[in-house]
Protein backbone atom coordinates (compact mmCIF):
# COMPACT_ATOMS: atom_id res chain seq x y z
CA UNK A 1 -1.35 8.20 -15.74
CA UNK A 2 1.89 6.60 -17.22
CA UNK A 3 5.11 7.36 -17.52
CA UNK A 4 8.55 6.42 -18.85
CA UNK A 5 7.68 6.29 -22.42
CA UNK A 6 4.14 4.37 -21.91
CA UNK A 7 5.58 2.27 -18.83
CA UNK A 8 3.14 2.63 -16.07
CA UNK A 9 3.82 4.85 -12.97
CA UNK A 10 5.34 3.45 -9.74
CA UNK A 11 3.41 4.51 -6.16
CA UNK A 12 4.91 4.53 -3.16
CA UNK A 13 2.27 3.93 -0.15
CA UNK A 14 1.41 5.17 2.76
CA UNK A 15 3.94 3.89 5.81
CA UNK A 16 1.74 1.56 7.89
CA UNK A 17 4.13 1.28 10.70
CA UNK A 18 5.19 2.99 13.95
CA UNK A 19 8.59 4.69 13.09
CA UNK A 20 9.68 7.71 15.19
CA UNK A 21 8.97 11.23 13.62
CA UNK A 22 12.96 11.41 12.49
CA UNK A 23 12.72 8.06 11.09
CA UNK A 24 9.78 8.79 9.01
CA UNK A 25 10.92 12.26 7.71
CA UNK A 26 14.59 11.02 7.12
CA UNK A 27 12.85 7.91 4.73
CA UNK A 28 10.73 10.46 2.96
CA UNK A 29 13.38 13.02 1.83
CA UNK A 30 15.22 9.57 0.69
CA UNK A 31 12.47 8.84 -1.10
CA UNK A 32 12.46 12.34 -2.38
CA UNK A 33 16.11 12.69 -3.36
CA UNK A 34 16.22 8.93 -5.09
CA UNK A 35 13.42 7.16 -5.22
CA UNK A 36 12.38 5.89 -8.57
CA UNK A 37 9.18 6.60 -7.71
CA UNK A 38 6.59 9.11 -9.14
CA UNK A 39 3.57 9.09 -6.79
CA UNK A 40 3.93 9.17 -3.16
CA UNK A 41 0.41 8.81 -0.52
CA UNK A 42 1.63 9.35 2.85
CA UNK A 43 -0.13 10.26 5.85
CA UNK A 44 -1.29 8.15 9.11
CA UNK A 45 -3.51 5.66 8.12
CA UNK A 46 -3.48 2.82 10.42
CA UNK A 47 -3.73 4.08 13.71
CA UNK A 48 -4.85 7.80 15.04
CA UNK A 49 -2.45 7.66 18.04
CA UNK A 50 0.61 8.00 16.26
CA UNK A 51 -0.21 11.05 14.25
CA UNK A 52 1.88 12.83 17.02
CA UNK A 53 4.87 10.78 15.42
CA UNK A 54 4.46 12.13 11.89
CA UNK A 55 2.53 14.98 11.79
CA UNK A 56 5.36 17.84 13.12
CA UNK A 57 7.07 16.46 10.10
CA UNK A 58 4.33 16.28 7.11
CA UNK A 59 4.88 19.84 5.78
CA UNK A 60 8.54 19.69 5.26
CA UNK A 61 8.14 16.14 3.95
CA UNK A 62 5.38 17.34 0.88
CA UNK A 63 7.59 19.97 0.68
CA UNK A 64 10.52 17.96 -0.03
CA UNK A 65 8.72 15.65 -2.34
CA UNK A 66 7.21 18.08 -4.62
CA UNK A 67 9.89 19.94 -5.09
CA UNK A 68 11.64 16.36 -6.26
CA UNK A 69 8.80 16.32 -9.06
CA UNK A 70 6.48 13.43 -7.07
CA UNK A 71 3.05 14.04 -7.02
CA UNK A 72 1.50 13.44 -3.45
CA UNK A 73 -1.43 12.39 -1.94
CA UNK A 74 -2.59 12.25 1.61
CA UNK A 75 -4.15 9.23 2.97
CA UNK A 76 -7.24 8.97 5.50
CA UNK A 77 -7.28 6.66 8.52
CA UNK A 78 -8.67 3.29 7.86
CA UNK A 79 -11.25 3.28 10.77
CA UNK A 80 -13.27 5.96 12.45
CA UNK A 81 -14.03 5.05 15.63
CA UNK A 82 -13.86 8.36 17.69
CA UNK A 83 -14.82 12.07 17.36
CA UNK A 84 -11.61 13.04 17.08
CA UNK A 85 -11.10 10.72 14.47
CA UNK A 86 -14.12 12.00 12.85
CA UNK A 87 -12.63 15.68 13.28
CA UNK A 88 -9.50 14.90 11.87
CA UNK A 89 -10.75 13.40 8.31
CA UNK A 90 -13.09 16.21 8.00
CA UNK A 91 -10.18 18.45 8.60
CA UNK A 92 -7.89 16.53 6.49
CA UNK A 93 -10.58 16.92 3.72
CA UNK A 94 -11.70 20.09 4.33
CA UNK A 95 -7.86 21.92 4.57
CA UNK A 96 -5.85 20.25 2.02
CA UNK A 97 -4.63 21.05 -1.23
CA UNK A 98 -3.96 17.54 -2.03
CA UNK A 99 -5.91 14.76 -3.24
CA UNK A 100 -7.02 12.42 -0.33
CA UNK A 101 -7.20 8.52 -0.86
CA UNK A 102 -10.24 7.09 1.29
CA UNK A 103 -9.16 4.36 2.97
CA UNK A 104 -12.29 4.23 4.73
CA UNK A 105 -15.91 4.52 3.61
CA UNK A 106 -16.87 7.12 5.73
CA UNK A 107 -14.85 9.82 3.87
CA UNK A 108 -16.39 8.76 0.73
CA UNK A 109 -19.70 11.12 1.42
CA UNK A 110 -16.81 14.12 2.37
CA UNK A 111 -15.10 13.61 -0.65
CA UNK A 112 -18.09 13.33 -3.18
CA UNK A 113 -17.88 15.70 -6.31
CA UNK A 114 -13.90 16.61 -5.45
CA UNK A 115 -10.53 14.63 -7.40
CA UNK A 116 -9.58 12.10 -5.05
CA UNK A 117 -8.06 8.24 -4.91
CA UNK A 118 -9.38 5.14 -3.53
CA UNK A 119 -6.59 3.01 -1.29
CA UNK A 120 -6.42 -0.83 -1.09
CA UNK A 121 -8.28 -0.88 2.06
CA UNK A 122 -11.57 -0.09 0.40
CA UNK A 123 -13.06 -3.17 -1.06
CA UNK A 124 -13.61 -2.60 -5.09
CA UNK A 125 -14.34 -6.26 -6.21
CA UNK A 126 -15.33 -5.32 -9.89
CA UNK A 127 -16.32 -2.86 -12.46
CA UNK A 128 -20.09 -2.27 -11.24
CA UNK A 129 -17.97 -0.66 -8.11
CA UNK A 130 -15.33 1.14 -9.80
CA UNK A 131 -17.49 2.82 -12.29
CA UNK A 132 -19.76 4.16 -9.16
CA UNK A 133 -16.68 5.61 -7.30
CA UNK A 134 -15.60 6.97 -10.81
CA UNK A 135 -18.50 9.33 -11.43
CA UNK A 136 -18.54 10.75 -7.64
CA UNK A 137 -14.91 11.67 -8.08
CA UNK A 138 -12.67 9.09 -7.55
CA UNK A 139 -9.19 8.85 -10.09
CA UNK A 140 -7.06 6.20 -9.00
CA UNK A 141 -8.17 3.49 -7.46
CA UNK A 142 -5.65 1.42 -5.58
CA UNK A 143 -7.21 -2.78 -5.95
CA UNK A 144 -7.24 -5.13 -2.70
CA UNK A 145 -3.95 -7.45 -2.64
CA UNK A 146 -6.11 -9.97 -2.31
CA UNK A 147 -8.01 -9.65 -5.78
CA UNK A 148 -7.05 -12.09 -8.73
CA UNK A 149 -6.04 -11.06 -11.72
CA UNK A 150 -9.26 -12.99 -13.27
CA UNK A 151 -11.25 -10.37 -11.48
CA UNK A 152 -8.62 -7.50 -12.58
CA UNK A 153 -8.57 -8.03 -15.99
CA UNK A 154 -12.57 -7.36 -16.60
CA UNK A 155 -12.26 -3.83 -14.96
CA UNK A 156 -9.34 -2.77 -16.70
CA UNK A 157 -11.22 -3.88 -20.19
CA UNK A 158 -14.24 -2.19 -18.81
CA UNK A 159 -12.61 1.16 -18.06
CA UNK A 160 -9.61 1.42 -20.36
CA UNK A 161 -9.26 5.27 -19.19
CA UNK A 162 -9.35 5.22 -15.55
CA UNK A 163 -6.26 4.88 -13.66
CA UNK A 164 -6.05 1.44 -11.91
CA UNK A 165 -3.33 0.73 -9.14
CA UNK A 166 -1.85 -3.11 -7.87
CA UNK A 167 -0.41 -3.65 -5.01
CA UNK A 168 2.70 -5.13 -5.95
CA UNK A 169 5.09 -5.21 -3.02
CA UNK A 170 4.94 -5.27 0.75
CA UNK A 171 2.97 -6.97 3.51
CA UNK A 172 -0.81 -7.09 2.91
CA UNK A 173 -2.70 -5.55 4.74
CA UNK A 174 -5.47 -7.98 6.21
CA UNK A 175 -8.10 -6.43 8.75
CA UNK A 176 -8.22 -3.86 10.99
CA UNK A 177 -9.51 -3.51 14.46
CA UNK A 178 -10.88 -1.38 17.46
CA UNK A 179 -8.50 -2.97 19.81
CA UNK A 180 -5.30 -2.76 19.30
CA UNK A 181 -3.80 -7.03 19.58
CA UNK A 182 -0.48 -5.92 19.33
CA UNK A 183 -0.47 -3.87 22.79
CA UNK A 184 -3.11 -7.11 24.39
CA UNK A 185 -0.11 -9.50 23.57
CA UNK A 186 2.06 -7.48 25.69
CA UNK A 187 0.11 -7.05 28.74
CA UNK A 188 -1.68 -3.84 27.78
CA UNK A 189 -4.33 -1.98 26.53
CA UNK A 190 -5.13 -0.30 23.00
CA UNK A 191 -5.84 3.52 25.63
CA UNK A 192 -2.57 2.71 27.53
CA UNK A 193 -0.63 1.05 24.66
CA UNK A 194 2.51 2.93 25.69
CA UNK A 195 3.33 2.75 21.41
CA UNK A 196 4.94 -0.66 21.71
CA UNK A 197 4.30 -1.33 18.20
CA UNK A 198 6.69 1.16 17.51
CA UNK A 199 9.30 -1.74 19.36
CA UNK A 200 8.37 -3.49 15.95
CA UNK A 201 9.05 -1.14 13.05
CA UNK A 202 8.77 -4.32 10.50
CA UNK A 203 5.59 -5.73 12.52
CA UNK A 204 5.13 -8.29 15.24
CA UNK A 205 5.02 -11.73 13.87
CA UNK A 206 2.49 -14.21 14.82
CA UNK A 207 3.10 -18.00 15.20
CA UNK A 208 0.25 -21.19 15.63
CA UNK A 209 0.92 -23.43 18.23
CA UNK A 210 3.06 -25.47 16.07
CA UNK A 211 5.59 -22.29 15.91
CA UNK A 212 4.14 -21.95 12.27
CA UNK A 213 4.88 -18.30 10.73
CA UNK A 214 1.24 -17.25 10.36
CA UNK A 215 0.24 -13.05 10.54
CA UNK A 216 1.91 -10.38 11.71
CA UNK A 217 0.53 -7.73 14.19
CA UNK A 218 0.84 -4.22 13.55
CA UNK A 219 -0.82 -2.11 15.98
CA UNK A 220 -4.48 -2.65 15.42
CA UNK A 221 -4.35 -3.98 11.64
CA UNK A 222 -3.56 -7.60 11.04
CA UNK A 223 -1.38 -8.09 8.00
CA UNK A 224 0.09 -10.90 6.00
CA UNK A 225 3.48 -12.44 7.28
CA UNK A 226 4.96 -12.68 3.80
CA UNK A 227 5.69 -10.03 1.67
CA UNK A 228 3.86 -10.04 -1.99
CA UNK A 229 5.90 -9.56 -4.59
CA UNK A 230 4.83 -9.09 -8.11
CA UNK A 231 7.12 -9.25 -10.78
CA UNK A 232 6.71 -11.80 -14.00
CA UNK A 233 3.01 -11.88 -12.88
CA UNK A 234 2.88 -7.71 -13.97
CA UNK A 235 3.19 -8.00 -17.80
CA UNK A 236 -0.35 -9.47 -18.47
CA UNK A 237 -1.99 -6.52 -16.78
CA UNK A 238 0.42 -4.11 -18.15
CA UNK A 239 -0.52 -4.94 -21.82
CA UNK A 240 -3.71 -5.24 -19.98
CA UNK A 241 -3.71 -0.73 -19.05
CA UNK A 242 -2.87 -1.18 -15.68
CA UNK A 243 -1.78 2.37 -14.91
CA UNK A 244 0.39 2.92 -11.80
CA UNK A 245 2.64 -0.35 -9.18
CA UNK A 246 2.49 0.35 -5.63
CA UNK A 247 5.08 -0.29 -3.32
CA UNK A 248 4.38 -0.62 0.00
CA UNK A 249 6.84 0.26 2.50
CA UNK A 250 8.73 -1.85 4.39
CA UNK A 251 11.28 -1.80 7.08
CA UNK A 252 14.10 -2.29 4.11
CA UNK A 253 16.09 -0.13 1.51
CA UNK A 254 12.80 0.93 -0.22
CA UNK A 255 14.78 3.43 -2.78
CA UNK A 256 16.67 -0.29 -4.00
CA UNK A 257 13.16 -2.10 -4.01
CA UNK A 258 11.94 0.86 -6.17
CA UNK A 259 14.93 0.75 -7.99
CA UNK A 260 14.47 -2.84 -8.82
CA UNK A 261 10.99 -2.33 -9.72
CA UNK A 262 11.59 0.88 -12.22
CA UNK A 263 14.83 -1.83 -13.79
CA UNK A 264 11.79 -4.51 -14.35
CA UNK A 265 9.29 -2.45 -16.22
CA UNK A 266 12.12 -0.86 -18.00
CA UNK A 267 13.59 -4.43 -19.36
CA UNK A 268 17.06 -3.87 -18.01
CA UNK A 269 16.44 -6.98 -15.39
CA UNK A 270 13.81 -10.04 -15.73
CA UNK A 271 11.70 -11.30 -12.97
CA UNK A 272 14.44 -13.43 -11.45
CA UNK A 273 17.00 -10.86 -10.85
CA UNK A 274 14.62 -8.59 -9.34
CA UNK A 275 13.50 -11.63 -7.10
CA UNK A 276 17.13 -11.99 -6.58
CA UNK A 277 17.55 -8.41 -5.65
CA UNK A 278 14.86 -8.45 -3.67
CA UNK A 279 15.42 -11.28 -1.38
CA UNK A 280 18.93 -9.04 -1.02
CA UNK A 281 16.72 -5.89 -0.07
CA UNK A 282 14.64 -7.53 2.21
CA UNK A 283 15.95 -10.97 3.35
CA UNK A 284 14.32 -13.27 5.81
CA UNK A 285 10.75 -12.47 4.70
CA UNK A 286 8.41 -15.46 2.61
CA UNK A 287 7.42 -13.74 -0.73
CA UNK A 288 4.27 -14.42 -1.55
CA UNK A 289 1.75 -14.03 -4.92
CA UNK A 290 -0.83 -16.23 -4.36
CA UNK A 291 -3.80 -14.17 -4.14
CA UNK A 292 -3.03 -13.16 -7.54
CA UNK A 293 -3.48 -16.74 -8.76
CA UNK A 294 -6.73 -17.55 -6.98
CA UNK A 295 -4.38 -19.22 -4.64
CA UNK A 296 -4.32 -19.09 -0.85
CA UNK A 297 -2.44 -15.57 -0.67
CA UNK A 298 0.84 -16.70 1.34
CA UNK A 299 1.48 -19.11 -1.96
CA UNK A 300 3.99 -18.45 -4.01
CA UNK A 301 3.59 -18.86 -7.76
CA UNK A 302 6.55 -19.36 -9.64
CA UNK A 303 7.18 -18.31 -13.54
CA UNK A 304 5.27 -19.79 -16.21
CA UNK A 305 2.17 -19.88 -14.89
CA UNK A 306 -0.65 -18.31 -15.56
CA UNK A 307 -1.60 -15.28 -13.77
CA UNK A 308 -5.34 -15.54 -14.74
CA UNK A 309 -6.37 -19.29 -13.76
CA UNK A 310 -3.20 -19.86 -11.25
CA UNK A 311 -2.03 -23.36 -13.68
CA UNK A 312 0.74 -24.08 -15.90
């Protein structure tokens, strides 16, 4: 689906981090009240411990949102590992109203035959894959930040209706775990984790020996310590039928970074002053782009070059 006179839609993501239950309801009736933004997937995704955080809040937050006019979709946890877990995506799928997006393969068989979206944590690699989840339900599919446009471009010429999603700005997500590395480093264990990645609402960041920046921790996913951002590199796919721009969010002014965004694909800013705006937004963090390119994916690709082969 598109909007804004044939632009394509911008997607907010789910929130990947531990932030309080105020915290997270207070940013989603932001979002809702300005937020250029006109799908929103929220939901616990990374971790099933924190739903505790979020969950008191959810129905006033869809509430909220809808009545701004976003459409919203409720994400599944990334890993089942428990019977709870188990429970809770079955109820999740069973109960809602809303589209899910499968972040894991095992809701896939749950959601078979019903309107639903794929998230970036499900691996579609090419068309042969997309067309499959296509015909057992799925409507959006959200691609892996780490797929290059080269492999992007063949599945949006292949299905020129389906609604394809990019990841376009926030820290990748990487790999996900059944212990939790971010309570290990600090002396404890994923069962008595005591929520200390909440002490890191932006992530914990990871350094080599060297004191390189490397990954950051969050909880039990691993994720990328810069922060992709798309911009110039969007156009191709675009013109291409790329359908909606995800936005991950960060610890940052997300309604500016959506702003920004909505400025870009409207033409009232070019890639450098959103970069610019950006760096404003969210300052400190490495952009990065290089996945994109064929590049390693903390690379940063600068304007001019081609999106496809990742050369001048």
């Amino acid at each position: 689906m598109t909007t804004n006179a044939g632009k394509p839609a911008l997607s907010l993501g789910p929130v990947y981090f531990l932030w309080d239950g105020p915290k997270w309801r207070d940013f989603y009736f932001r979002i809702a009240d300005e937020a250029a933004v006109e799908h929103v997937t929220l939901g616990e995704t990374v971790c099933s411990k924190r739903q505790h955080f979020s969950e008191p809040h959810i129905a006033e937050v869809v509430e909220r949102l809808e009545a701004a006019g976003k459409r919203v979709t409720l994400s599944s946890l990334a890993m089942v590992t428990l019977p709870r877990e188990s429970r809770h995506v079955r109820d999740l799928i069973a109960d809602s109203i809303h589209p899910i997006e499968a972040n894991d393969l095992s809701a896939l068989g749950l959601l078979k035959g019903r309107p639903h979206a794929i998230g970036p944590l499900v691996n579609v690699y090419n068309a042969a894959t997309a067309r499959l989840l296509a015909a057992r339900g799925a409507q959006n599919i959200c691609l892996p930040p780490e797929l290059p446009a080269a492999s992007i471009h063949p599945m949006l010429a292949a299905m020129p209706d389906f609604s394809f999603e990019i990841f376009a700005f926030g820290r990748m997500p990487l790999a996900i775990s059944a212990r939790c590395a971010h309570a290990r480093s600090k002396g404890l264990t994923k069962d008595n984790c005591q929520f200390v990645c909440g002490e890191e609402p932006d992530s914990l960041p990871l350094r080599t020996l060297d004191r390189q920046s490397f990954l950051v921790l969050n909880g039990v996913q691993t994720m990328s310590n810069s922060c992709v951002v798309l911009v110039d590199d969007l156009a191709p796919l675009v013109e291409a039928g790329l359908s909606r721009i995800r936005l991950s969010p960060q610890d940052c002014d997300m309604v500016e970074v959506a702003g920004l965004y909505r400025a870009l694909l409207n033409g009232r800013i070019d890639g450098e002053e959103a970069i610019a705006g950006l760096a404003r937004v969210y300052p400190g963090v490495r952009f990065s782009n290089g996945f994109l390119h064929r590049q390693e994916g903390a690379a940063w690709v600068s304007r001019g070059r081609n999106a496809a082969t990742g050369r001048d």
